[in-house]
Protein backbone atom coordinates (compact mmCIF):
# COMPACT_ATOMS: atom_id res chain seq x y z
CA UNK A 1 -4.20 15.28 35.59
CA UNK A 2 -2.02 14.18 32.80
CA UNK A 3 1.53 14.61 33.14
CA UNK A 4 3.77 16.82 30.62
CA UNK A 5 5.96 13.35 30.06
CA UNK A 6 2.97 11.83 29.46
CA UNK A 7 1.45 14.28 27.19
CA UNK A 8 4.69 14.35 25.06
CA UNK A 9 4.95 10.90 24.70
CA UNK A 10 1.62 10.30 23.23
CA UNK A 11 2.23 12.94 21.13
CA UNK A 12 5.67 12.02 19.93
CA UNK A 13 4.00 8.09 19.25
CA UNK A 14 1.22 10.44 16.60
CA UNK A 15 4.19 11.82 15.20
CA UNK A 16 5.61 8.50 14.96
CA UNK A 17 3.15 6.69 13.52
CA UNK A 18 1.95 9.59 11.47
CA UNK A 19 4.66 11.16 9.71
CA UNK A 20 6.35 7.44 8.89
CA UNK A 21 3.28 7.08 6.96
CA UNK A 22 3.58 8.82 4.05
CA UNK A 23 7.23 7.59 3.60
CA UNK A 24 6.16 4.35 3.51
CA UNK A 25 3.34 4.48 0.88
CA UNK A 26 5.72 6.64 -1.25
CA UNK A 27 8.96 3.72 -0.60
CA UNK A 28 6.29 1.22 -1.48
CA UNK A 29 4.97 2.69 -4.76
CA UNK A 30 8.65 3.31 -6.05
CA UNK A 31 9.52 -0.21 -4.96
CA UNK A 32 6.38 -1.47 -6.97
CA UNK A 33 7.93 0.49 -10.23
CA UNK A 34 11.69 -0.34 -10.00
CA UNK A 35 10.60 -4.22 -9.46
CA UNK A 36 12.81 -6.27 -12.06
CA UNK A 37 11.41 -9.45 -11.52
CA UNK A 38 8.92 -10.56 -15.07
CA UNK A 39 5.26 -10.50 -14.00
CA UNK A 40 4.72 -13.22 -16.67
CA UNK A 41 1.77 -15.46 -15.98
CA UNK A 42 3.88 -18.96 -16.04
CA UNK A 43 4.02 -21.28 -13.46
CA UNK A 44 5.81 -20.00 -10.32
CA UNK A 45 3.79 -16.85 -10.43
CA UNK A 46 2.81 -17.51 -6.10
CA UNK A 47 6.88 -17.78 -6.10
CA UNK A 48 7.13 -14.32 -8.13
CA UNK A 49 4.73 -12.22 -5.54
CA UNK A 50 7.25 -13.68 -2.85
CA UNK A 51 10.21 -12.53 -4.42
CA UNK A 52 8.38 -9.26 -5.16
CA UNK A 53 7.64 -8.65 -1.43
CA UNK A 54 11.49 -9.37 -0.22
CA UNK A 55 12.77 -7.21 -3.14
CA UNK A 56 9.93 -4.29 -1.53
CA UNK A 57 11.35 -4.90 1.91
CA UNK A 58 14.88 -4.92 0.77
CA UNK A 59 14.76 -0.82 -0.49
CA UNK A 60 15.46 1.19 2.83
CA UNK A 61 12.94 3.55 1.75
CA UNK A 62 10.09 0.77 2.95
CA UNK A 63 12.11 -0.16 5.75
CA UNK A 64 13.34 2.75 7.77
CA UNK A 65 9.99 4.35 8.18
CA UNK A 66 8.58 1.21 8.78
CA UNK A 67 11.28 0.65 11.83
CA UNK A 68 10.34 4.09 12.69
CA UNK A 69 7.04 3.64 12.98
CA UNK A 70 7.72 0.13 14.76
CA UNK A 71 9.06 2.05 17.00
CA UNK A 72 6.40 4.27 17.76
CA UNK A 73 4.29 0.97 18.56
CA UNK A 74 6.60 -0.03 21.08
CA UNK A 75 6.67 3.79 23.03
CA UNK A 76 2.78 3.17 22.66
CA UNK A 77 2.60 -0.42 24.39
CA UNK A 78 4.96 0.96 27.11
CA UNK A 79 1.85 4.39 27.35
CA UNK A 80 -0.37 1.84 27.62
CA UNK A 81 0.86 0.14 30.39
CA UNK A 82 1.24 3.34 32.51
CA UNK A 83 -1.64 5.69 31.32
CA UNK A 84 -5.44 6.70 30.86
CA UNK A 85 -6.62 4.05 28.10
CA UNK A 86 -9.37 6.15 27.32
CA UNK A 87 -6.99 8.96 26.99
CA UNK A 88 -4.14 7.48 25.21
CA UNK A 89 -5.71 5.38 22.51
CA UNK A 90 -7.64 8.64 21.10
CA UNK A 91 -4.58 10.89 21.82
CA UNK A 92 -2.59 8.88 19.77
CA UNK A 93 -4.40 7.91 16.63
CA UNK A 94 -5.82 11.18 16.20
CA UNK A 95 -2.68 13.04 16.20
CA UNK A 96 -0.98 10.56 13.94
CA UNK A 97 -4.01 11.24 11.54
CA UNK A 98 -2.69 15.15 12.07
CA UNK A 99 0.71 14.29 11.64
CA UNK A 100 0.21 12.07 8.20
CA UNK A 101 -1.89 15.23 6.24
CA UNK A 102 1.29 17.30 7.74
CA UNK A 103 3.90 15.25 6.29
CA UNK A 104 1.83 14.27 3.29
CA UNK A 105 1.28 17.81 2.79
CA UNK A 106 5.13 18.70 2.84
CA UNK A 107 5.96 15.76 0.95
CA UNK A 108 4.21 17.66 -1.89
CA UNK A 109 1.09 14.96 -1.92
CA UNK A 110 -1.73 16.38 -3.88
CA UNK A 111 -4.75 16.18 -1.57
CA UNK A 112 -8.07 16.55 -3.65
CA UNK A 113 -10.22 18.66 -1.10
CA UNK A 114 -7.45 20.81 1.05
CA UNK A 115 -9.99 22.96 2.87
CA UNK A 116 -11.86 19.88 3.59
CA UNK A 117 -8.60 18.23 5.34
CA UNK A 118 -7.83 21.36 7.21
CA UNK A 119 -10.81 21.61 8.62
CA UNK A 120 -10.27 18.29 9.56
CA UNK A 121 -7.02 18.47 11.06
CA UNK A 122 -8.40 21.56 13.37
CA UNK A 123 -11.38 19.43 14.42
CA UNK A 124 -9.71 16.36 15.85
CA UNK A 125 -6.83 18.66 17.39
CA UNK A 126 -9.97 20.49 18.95
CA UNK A 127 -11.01 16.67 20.17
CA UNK A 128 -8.04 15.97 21.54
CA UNK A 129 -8.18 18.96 23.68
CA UNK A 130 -11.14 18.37 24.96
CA UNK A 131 -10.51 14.79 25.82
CA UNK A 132 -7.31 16.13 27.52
CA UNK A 133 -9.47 18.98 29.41
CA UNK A 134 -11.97 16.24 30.18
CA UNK A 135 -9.48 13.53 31.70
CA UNK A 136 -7.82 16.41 33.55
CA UNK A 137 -11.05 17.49 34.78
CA UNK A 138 -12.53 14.12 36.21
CA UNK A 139 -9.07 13.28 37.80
CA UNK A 140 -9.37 16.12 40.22
């Protein structure tokens, strides 16, 4: 049976993963505009999508969520190394797919079909119970 340590921490590496996310994409994109380097197509232009990328990484809105979620990799190694694979890879990604509509959702993200991704969101967090129900039941 899984463990309620266990349990959290796969859940806390969906949340993560999932709710950096969104924060990212949306650092990224207002990185992209605020650029001041000229996108002029003279020599040097390799040179210019360098610069671009340190200037991106250089905002602490790509950053920090992308520490965060860096750091959610690094809980998930150390799951890995102690739990159910079969349990902990599905666990994990699903409920960071849960956890990204959440936060997109709060962000104020315009999702095109919202029924569509709630239905969505209920059916993998019905998966994930039933993989948890089903790894509980074959340990016993």
């Amino acid at each position: 049976m899984i463990s309620s340590t266990e349990a959290i921490s796969l859940l806390l590496v969906g949340a993560l993963w999932g709710c950096t996310n969104p924060f990212m994409r949306q650092g990224s994109i207002e990185s992209k505009n605020t650029s001041t380097i000229n996108t002029s197509q003279e020599e040097g232009e390799e040179s210019t999508s360098v610069l671009k990328s340190l200037f991106r990484l250089a905002k602490i809105k790509v950053w920090l969520p992308y520490l965060i979620n860096q750091l959610g990799s690094l809980l998930y190694y150390k799951q890995l190394a102690s739990s159910n694979l079969t349990l902990s890879v599905p666990v994990c990604n699903a409920t960071a797919m849960v956890f990204s509509c959440i936060t997109s959702f709060f962000l104020g993200e315009r999702v095109n079909q919202p029924g569509r991704a709630a239905l969505g969101v209920i059916l993998v967090l019905l998966g994930v119970q039933i993989c948890m129900y089903s790894s509980s039941e074959s340990s016993n």
